[in-house]
PDB file of N, CA and C in Angstrom:
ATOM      1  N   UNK A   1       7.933   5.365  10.451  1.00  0.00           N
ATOM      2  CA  UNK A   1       8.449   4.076  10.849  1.00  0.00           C
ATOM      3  C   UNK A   1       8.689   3.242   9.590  1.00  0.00           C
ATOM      4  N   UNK A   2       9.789   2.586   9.395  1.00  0.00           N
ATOM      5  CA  UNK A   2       9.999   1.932   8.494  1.00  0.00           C
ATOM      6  C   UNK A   2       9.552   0.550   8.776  1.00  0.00           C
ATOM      7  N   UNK A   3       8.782  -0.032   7.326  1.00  0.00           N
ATOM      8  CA  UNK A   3       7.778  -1.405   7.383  1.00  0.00           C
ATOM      9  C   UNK A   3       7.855  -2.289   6.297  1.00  0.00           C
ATOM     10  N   UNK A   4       7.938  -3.322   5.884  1.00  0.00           N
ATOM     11  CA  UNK A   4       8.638  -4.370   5.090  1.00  0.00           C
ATOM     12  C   UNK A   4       7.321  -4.788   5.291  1.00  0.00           C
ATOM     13  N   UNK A   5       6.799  -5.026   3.869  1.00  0.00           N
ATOM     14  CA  UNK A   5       5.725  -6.268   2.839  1.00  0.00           C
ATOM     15  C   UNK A   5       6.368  -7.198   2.553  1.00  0.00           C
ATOM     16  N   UNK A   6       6.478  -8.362   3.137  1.00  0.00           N
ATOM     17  CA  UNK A   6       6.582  -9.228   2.098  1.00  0.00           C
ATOM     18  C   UNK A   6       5.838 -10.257   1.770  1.00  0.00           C
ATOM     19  N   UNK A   7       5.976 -10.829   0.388  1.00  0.00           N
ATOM     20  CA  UNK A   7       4.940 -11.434  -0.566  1.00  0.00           C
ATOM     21  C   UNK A   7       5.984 -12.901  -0.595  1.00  0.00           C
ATOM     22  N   UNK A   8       5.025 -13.963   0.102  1.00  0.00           N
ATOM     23  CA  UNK A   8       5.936 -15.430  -0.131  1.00  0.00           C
ATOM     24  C   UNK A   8       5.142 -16.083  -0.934  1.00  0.00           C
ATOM     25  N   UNK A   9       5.674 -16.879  -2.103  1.00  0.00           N
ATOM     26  CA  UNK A   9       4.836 -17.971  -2.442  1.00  0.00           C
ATOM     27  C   UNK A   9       4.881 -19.135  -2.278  1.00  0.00           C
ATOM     28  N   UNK A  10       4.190 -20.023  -1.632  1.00  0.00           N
ATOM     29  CA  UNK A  10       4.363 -21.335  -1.251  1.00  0.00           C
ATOM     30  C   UNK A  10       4.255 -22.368  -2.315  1.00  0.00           C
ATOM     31  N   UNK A  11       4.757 -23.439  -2.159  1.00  0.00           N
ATOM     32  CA  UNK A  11       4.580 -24.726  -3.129  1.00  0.00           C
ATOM     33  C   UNK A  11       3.180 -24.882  -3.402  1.00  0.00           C
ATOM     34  N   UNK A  12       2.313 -24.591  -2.817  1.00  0.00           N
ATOM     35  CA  UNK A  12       0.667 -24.853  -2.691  1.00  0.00           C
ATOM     36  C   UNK A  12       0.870 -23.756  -3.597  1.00  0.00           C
ATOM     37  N   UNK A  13       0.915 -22.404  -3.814  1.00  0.00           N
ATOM     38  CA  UNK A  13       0.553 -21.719  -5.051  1.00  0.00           C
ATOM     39  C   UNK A  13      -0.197 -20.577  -4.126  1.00  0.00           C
ATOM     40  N   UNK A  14      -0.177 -20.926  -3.206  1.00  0.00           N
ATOM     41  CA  UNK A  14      -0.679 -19.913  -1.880  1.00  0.00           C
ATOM     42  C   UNK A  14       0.404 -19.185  -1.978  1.00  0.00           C
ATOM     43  N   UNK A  15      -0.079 -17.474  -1.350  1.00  0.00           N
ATOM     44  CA  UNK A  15       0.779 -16.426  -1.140  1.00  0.00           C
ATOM     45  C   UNK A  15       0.367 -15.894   0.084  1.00  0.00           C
ATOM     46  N   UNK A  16       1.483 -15.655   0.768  1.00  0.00           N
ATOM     47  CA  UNK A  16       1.485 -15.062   2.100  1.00  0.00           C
ATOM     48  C   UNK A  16       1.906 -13.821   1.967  1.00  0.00           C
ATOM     49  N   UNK A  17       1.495 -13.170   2.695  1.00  0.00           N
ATOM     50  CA  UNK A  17       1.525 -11.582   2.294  1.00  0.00           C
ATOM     51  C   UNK A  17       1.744 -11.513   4.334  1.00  0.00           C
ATOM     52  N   UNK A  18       2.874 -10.672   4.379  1.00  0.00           N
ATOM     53  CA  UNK A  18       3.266 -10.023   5.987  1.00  0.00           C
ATOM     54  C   UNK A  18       4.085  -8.532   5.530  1.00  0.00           C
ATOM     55  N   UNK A  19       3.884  -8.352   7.369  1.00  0.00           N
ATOM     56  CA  UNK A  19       4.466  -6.987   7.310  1.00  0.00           C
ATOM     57  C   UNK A  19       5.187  -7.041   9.107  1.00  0.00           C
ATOM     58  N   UNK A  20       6.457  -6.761   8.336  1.00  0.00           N
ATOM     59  CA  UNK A  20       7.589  -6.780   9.631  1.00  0.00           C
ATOM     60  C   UNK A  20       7.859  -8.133  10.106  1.00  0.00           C
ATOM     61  N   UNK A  21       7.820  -9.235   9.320  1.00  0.00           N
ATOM     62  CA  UNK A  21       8.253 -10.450   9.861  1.00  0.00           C
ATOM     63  C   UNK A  21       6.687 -11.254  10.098  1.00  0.00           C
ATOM     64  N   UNK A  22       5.538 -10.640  10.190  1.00  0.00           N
ATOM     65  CA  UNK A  22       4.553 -11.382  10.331  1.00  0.00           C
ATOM     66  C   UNK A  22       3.397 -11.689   9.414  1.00  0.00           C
ATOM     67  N   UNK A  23       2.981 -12.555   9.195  1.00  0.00           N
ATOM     68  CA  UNK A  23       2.188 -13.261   8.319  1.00  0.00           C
ATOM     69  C   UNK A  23       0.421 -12.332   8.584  1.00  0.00           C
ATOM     70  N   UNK A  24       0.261 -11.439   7.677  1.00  0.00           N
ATOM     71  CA  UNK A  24      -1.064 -10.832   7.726  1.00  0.00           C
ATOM     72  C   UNK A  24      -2.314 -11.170   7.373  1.00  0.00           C
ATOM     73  N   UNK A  25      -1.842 -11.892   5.917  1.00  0.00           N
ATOM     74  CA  UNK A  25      -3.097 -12.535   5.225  1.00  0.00           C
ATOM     75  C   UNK A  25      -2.062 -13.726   4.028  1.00  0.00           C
ATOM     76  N   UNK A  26      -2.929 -14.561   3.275  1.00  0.00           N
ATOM     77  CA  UNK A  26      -2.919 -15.323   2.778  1.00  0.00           C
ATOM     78  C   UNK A  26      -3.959 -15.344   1.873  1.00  0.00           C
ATOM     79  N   UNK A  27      -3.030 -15.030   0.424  1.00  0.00           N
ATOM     80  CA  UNK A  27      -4.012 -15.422  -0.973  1.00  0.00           C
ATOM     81  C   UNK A  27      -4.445 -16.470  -1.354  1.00  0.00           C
ATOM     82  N   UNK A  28      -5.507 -17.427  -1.573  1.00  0.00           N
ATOM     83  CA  UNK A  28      -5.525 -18.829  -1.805  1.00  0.00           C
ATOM     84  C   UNK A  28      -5.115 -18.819  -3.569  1.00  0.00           C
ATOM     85  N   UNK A  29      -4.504 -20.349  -3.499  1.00  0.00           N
ATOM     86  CA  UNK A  29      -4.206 -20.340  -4.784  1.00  0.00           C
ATOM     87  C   UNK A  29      -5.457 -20.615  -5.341  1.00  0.00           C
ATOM     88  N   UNK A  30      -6.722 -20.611  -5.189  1.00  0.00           N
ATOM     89  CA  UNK A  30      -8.055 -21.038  -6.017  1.00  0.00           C
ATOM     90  C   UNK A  30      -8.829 -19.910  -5.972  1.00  0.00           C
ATOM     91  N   UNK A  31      -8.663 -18.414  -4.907  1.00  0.00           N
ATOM     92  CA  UNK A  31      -9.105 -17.662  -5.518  1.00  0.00           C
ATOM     93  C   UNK A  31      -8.215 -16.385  -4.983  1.00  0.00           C
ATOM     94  N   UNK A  32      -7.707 -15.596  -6.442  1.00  0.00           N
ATOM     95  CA  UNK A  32      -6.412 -14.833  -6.234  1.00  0.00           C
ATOM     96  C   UNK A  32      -7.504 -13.617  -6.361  1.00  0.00           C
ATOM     97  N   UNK A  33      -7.661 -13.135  -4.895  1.00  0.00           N
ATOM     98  CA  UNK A  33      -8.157 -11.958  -4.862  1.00  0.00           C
ATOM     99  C   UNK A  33      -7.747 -11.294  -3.625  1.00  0.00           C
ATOM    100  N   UNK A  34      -8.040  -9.744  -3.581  1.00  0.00           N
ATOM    101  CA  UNK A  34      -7.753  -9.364  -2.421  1.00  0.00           C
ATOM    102  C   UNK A  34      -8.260  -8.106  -2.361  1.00  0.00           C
ATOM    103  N   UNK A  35      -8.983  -7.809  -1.140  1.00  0.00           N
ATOM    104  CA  UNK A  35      -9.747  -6.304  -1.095  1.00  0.00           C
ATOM    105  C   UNK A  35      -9.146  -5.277  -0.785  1.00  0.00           C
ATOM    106  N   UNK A  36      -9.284  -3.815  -0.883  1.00  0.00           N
ATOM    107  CA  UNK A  36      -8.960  -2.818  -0.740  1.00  0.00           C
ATOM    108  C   UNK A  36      -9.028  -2.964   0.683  1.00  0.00           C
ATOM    109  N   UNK A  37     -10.049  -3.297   1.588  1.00  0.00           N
ATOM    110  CA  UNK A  37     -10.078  -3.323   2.833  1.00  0.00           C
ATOM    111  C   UNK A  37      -8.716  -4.089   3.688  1.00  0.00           C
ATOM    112  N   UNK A  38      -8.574  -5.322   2.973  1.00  0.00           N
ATOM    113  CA  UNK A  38      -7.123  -6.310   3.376  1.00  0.00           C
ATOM    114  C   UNK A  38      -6.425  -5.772   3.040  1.00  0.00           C
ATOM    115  N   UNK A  39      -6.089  -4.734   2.102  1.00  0.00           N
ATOM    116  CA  UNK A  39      -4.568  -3.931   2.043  1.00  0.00           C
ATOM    117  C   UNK A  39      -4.735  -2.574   3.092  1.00  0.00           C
ATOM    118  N   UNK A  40      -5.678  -2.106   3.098  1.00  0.00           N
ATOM    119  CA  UNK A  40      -5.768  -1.078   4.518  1.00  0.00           C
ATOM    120  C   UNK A  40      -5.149  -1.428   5.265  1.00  0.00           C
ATOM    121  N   UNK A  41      -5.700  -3.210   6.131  1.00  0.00           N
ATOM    122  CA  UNK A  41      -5.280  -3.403   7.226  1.00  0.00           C
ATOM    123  C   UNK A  41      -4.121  -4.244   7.226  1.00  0.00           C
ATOM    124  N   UNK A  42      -3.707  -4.517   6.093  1.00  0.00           N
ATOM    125  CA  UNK A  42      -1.901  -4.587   6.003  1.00  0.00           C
ATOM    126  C   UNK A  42      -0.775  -4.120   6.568  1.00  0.00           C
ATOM    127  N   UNK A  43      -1.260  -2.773   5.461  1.00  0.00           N
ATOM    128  CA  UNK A  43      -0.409  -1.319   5.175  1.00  0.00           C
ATOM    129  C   UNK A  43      -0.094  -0.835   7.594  1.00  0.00           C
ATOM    130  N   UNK A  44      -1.400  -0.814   8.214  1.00  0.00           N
ATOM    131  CA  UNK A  44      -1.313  -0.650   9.174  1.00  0.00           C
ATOM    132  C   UNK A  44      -0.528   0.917   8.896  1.00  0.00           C
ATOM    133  N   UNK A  45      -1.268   1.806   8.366  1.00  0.00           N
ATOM    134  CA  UNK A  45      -0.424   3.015   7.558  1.00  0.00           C
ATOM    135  C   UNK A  45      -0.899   4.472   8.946  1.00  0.00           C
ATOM    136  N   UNK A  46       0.354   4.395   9.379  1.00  0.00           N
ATOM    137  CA  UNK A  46       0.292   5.881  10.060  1.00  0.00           C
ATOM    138  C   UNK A  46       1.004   7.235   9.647  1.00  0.00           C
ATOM    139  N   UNK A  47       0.751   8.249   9.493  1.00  0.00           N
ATOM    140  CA  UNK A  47       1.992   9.099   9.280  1.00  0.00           C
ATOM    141  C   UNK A  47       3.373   9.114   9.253  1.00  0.00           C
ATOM    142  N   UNK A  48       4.099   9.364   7.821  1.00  0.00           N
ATOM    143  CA  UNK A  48       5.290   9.547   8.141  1.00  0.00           C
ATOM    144  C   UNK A  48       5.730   7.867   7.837  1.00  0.00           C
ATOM    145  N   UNK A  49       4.815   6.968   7.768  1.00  0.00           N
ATOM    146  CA  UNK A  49       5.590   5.598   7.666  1.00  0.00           C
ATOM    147  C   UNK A  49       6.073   4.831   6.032  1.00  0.00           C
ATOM    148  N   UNK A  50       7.215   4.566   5.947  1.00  0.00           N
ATOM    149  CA  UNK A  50       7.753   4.015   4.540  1.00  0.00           C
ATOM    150  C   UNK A  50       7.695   2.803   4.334  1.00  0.00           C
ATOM    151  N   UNK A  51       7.475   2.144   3.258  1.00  0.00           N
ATOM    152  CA  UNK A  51       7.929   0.534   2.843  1.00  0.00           C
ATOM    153  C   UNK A  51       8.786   0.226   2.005  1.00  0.00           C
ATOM    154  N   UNK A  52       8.898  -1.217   2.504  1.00  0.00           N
ATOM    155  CA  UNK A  52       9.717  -1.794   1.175  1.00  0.00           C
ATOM    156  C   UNK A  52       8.681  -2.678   0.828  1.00  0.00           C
ATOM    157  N   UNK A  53       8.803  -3.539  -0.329  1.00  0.00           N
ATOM    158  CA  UNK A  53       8.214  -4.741  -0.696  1.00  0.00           C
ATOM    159  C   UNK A  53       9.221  -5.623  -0.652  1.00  0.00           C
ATOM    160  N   UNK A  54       9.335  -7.012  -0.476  1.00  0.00           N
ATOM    161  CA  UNK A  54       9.958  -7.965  -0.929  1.00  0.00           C
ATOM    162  C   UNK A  54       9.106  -8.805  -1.763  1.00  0.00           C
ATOM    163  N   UNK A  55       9.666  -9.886  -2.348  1.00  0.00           N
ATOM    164  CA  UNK A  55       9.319 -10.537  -2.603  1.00  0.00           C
ATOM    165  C   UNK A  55      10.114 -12.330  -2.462  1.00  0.00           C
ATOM    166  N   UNK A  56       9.638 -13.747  -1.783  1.00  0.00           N
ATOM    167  CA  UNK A  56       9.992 -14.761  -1.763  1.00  0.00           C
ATOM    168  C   UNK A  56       9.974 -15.526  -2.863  1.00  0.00           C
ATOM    169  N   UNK A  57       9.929 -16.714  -3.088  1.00  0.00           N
ATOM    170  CA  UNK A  57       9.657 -17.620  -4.027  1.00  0.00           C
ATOM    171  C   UNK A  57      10.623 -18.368  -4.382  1.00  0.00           C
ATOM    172  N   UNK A  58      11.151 -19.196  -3.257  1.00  0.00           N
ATOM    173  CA  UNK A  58      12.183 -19.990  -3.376  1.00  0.00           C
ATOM    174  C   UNK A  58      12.103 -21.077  -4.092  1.00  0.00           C
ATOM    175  N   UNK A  59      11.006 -21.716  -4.698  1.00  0.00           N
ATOM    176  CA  UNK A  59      10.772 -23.151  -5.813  1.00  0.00           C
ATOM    177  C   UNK A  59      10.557 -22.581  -6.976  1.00  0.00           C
ATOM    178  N   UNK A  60      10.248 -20.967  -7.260  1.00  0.00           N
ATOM    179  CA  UNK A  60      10.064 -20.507  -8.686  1.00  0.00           C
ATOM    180  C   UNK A  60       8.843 -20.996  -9.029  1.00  0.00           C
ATOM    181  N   UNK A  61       7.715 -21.184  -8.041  1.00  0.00           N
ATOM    182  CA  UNK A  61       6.318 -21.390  -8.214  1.00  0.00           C
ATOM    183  C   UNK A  61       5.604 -20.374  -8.984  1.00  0.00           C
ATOM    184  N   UNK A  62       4.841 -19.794 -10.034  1.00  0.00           N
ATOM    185  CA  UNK A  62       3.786 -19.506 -10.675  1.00  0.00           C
ATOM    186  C   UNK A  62       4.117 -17.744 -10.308  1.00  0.00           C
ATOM    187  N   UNK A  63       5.675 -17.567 -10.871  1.00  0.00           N
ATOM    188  CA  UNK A  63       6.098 -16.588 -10.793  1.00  0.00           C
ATOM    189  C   UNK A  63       5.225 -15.391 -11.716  1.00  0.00           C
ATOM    190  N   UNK A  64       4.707 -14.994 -12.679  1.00  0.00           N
ATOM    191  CA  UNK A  64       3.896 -14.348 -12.959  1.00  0.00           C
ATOM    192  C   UNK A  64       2.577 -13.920 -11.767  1.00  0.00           C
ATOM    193  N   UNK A  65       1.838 -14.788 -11.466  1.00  0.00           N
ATOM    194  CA  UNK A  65       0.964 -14.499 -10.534  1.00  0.00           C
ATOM    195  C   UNK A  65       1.968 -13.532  -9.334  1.00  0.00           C
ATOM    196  N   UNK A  66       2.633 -14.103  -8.606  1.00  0.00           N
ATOM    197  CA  UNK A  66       3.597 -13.209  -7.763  1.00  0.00           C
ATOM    198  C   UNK A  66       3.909 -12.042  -8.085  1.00  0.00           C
ATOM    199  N   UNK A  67       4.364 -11.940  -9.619  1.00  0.00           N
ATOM    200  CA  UNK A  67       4.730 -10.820  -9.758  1.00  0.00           C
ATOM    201  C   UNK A  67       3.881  -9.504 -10.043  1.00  0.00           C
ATOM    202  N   UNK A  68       2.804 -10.054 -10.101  1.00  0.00           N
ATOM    203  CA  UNK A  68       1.719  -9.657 -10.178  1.00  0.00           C
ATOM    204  C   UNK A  68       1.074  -8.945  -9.176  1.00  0.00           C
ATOM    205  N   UNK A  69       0.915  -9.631  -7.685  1.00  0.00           N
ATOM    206  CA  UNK A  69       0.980  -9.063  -6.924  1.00  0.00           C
ATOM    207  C   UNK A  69       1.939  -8.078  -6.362  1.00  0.00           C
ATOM    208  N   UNK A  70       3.122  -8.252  -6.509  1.00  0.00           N
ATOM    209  CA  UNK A  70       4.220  -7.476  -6.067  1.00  0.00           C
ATOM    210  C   UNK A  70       4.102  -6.208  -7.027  1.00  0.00           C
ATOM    211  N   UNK A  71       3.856  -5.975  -7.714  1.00  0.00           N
ATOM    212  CA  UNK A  71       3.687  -4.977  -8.906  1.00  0.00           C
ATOM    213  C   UNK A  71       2.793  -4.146  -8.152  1.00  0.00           C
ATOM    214  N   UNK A  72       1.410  -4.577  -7.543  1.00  0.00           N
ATOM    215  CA  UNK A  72       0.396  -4.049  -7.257  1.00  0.00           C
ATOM    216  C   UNK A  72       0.882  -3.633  -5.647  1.00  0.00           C
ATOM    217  N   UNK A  73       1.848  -3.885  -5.061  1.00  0.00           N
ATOM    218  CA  UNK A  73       1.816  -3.690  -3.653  1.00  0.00           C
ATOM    219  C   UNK A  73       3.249  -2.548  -3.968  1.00  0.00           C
ATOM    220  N   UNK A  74       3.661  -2.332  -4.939  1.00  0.00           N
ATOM    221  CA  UNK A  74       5.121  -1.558  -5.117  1.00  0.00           C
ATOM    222  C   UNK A  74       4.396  -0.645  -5.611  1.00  0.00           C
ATOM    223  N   UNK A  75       3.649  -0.213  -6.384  1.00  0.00           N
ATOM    224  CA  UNK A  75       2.638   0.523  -6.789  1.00  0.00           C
ATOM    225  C   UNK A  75       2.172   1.153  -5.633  1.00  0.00           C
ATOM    226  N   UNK A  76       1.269   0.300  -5.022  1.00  0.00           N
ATOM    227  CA  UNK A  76       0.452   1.293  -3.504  1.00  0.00           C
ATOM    228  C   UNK A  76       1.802   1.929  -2.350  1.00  0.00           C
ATOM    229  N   UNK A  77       2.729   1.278  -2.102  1.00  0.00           N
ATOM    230  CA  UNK A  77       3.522   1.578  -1.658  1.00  0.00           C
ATOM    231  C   UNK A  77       4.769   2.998  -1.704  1.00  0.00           C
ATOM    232  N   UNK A  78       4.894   2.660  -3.150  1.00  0.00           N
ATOM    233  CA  UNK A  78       5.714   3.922  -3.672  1.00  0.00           C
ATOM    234  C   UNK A  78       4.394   5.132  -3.558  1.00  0.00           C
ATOM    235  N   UNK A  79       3.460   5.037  -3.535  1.00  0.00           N
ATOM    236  CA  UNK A  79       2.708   6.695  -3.595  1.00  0.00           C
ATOM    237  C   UNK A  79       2.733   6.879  -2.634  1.00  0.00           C
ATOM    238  N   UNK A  80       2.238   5.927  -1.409  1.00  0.00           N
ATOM    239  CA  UNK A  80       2.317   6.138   0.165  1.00  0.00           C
ATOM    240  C   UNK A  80       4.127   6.795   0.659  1.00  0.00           C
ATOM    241  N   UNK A  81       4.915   6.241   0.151  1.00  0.00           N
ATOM    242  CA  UNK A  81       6.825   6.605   0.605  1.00  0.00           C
ATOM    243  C   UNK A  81       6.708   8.171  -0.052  1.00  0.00           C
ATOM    244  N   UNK A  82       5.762   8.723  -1.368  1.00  0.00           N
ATOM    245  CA  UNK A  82       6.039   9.928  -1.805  1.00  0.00           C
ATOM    246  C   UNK A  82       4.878  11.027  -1.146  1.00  0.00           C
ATOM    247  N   UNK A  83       4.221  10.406   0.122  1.00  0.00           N
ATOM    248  CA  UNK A  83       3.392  11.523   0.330  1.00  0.00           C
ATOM    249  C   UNK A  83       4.401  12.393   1.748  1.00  0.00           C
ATOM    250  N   UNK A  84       4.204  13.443   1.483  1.00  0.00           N
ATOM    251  CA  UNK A  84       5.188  14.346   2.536  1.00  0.00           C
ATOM    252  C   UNK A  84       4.269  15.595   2.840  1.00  0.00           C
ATOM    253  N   UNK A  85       4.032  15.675   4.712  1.00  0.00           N
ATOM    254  CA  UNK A  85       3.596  16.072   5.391  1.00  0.00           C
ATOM    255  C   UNK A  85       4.637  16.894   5.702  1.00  0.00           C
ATOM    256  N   UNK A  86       5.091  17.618   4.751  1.00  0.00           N
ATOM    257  CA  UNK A  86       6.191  19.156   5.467  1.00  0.00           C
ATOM    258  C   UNK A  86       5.719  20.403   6.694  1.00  0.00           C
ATOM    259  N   UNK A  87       4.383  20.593   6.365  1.00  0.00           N
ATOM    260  CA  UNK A  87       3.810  21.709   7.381  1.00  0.00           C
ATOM    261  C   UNK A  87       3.178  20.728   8.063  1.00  0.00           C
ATOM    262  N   UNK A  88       3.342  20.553   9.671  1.00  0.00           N
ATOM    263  CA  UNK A  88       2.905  19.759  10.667  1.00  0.00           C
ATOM    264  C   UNK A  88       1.870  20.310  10.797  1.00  0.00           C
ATOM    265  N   UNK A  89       1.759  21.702  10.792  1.00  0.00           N
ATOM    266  CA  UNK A  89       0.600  22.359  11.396  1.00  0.00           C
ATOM    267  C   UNK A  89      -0.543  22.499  10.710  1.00  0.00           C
ATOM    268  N   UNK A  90      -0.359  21.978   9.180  1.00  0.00           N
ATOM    269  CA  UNK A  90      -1.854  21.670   8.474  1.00  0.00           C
ATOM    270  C   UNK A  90      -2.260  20.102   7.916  1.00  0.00           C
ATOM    271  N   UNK A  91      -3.016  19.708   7.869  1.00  0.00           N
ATOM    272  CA  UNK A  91      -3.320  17.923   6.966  1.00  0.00           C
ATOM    273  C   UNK A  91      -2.708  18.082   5.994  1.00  0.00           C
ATOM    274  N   UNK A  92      -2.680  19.191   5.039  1.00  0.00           N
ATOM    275  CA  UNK A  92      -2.742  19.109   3.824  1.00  0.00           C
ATOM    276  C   UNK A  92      -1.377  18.888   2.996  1.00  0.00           C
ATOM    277  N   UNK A  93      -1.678  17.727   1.742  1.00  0.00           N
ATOM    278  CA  UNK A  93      -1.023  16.448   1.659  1.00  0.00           C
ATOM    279  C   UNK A  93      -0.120  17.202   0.149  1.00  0.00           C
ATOM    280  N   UNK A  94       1.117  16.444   0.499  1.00  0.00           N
ATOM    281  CA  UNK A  94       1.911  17.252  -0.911  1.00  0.00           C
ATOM    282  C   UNK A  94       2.779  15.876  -1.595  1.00  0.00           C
ATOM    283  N   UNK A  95       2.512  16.007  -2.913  1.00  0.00           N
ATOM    284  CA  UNK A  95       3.352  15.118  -3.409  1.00  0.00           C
ATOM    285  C   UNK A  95       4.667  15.331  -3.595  1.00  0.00           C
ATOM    286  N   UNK A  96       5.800  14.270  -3.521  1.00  0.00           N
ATOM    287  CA  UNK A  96       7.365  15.153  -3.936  1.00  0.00           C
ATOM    288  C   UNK A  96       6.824  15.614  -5.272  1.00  0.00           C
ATOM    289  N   UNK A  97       6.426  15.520  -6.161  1.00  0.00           N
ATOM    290  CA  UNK A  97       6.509  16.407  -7.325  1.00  0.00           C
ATOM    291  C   UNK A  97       5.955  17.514  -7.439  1.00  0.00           C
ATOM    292  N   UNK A  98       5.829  18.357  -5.911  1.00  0.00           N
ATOM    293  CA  UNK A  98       4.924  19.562  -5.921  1.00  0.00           C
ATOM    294  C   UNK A  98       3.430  19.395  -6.156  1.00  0.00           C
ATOM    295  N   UNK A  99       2.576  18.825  -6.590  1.00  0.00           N
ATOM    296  CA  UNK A  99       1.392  18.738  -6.757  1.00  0.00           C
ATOM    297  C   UNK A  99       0.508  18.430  -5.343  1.00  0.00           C
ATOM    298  N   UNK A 100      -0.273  19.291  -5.471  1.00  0.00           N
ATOM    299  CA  UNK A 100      -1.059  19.043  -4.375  1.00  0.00           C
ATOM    300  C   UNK A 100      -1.787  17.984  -4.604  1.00  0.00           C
ATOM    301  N   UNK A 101      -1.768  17.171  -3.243  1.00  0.00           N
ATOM    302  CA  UNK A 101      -3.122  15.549  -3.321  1.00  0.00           C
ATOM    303  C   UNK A 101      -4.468  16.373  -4.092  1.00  0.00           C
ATOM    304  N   UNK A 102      -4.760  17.201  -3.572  1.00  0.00           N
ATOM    305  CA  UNK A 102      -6.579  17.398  -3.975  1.00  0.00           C
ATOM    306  C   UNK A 102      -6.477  18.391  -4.835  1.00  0.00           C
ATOM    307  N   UNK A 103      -5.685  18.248  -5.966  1.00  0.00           N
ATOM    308  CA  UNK A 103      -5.689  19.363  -6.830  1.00  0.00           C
ATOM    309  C   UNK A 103      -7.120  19.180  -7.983  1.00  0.00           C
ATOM    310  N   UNK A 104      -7.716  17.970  -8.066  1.00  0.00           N
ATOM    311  CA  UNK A 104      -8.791  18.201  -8.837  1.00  0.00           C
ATOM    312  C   UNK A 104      -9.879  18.770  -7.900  1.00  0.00           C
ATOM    313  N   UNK A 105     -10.361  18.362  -6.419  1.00  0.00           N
ATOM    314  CA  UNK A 105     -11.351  19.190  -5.791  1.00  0.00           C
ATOM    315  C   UNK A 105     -10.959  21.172  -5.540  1.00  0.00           C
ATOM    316  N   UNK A 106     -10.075  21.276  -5.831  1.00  0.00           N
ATOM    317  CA  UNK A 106      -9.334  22.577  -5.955  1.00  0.00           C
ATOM    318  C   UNK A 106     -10.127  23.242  -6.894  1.00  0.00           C
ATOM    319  N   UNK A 107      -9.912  22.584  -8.515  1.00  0.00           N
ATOM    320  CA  UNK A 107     -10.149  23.155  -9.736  1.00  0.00           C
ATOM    321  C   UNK A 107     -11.792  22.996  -9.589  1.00  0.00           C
ATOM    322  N   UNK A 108     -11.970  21.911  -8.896  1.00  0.00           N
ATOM    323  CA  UNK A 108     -13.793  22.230  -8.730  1.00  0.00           C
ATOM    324  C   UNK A 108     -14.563  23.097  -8.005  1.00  0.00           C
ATOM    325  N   UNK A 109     -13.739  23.843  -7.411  1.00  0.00           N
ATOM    326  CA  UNK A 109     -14.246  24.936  -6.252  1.00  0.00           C
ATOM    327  C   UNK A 109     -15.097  24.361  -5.080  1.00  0.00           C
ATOM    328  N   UNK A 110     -15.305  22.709  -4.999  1.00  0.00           N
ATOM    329  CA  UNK A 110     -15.617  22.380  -3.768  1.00  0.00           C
ATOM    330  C   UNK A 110     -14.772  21.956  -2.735  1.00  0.00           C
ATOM    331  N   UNK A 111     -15.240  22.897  -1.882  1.00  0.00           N
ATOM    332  CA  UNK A 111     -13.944  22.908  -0.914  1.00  0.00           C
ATOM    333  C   UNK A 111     -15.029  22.267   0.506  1.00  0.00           C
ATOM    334  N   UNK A 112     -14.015  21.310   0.707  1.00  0.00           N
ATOM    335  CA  UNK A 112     -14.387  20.120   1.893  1.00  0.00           C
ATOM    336  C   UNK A 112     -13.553  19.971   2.807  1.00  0.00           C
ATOM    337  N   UNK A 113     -13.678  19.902   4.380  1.00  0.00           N
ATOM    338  CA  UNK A 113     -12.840  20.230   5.174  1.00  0.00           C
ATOM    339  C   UNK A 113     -12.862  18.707   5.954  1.00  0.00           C
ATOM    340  N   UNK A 114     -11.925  18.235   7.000  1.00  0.00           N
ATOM    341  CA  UNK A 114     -11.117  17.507   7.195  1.00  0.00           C
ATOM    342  C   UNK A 114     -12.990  17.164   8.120  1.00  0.00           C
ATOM    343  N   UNK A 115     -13.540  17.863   8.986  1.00  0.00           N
ATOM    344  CA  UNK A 115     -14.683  17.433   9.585  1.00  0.00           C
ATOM    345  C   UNK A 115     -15.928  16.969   9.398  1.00  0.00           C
ATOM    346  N   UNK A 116     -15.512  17.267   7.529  1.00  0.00           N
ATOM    347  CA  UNK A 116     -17.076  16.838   7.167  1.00  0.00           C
ATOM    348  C   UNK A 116     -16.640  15.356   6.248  1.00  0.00           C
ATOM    349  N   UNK A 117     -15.725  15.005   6.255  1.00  0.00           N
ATOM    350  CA  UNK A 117     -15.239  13.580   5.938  1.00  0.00           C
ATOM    351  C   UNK A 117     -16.015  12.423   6.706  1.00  0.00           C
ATOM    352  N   UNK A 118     -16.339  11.330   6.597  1.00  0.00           N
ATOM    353  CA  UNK A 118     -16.774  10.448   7.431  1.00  0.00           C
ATOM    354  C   UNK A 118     -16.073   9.601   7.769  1.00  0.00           C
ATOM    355  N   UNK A 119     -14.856   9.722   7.425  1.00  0.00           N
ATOM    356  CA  UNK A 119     -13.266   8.590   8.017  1.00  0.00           C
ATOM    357  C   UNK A 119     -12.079   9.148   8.997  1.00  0.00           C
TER     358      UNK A 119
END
């Protein structure tokens, strides 16, 4: 499914962060942080699904900080658009550049299966 981030910055210096037209979360301009957990439930990431990022900033407010974020959400985004699930019939995750996702647990000979995960 195709899904649109976008990153607004308001005159307040606040950033609104949505996905598909709706407002998800909000960065305060007094403390510019944001958890791995709040981009999980952003992303709202199922199989097979792509993004874009945008980005707003119609007053040219504290454009560095913005871009900043947008950097970091084009980043998580582009690895998520390059993961490709070609064999339906196994999990196992392939990058377009041929590399397998778990190629370092590979070279470690611990081999961990999809049931003994706790997620």
């Amino acid at each position: 499914m195709e899904k649109t981030i976008t990153l607004s910055m308001y005159p307040s210096k606040d950033i609104g962060i949505g996905l598909n037209g709706c407002e998800v979360l909000v960065i305060s301009h007094d403390n510019r942080t944001i958890t791995a957990d709040s981009i999980f439930e952003l992303l709202a990431y199922t199989r097979g699904d792509k993004y874009t990022v945008e980005c707003i900033n119609e007053k040219g407010v504290d454009i560095p900080v913005l871009s900043f974020f947008f950097n970091l959400m084009k980043d998580i985004v582009d690895r998520l658009n390059r993961l490709d699930f070609s064999d339906e019939n196994t999990d196992e995750r392939i990058i377009d550049d041929g590399t397998e996702k778990n190629d370092f647990i590979e070279d470690t000979g611990i081999e961990i299966e999809d049931d003994d995960l706790p997620f």
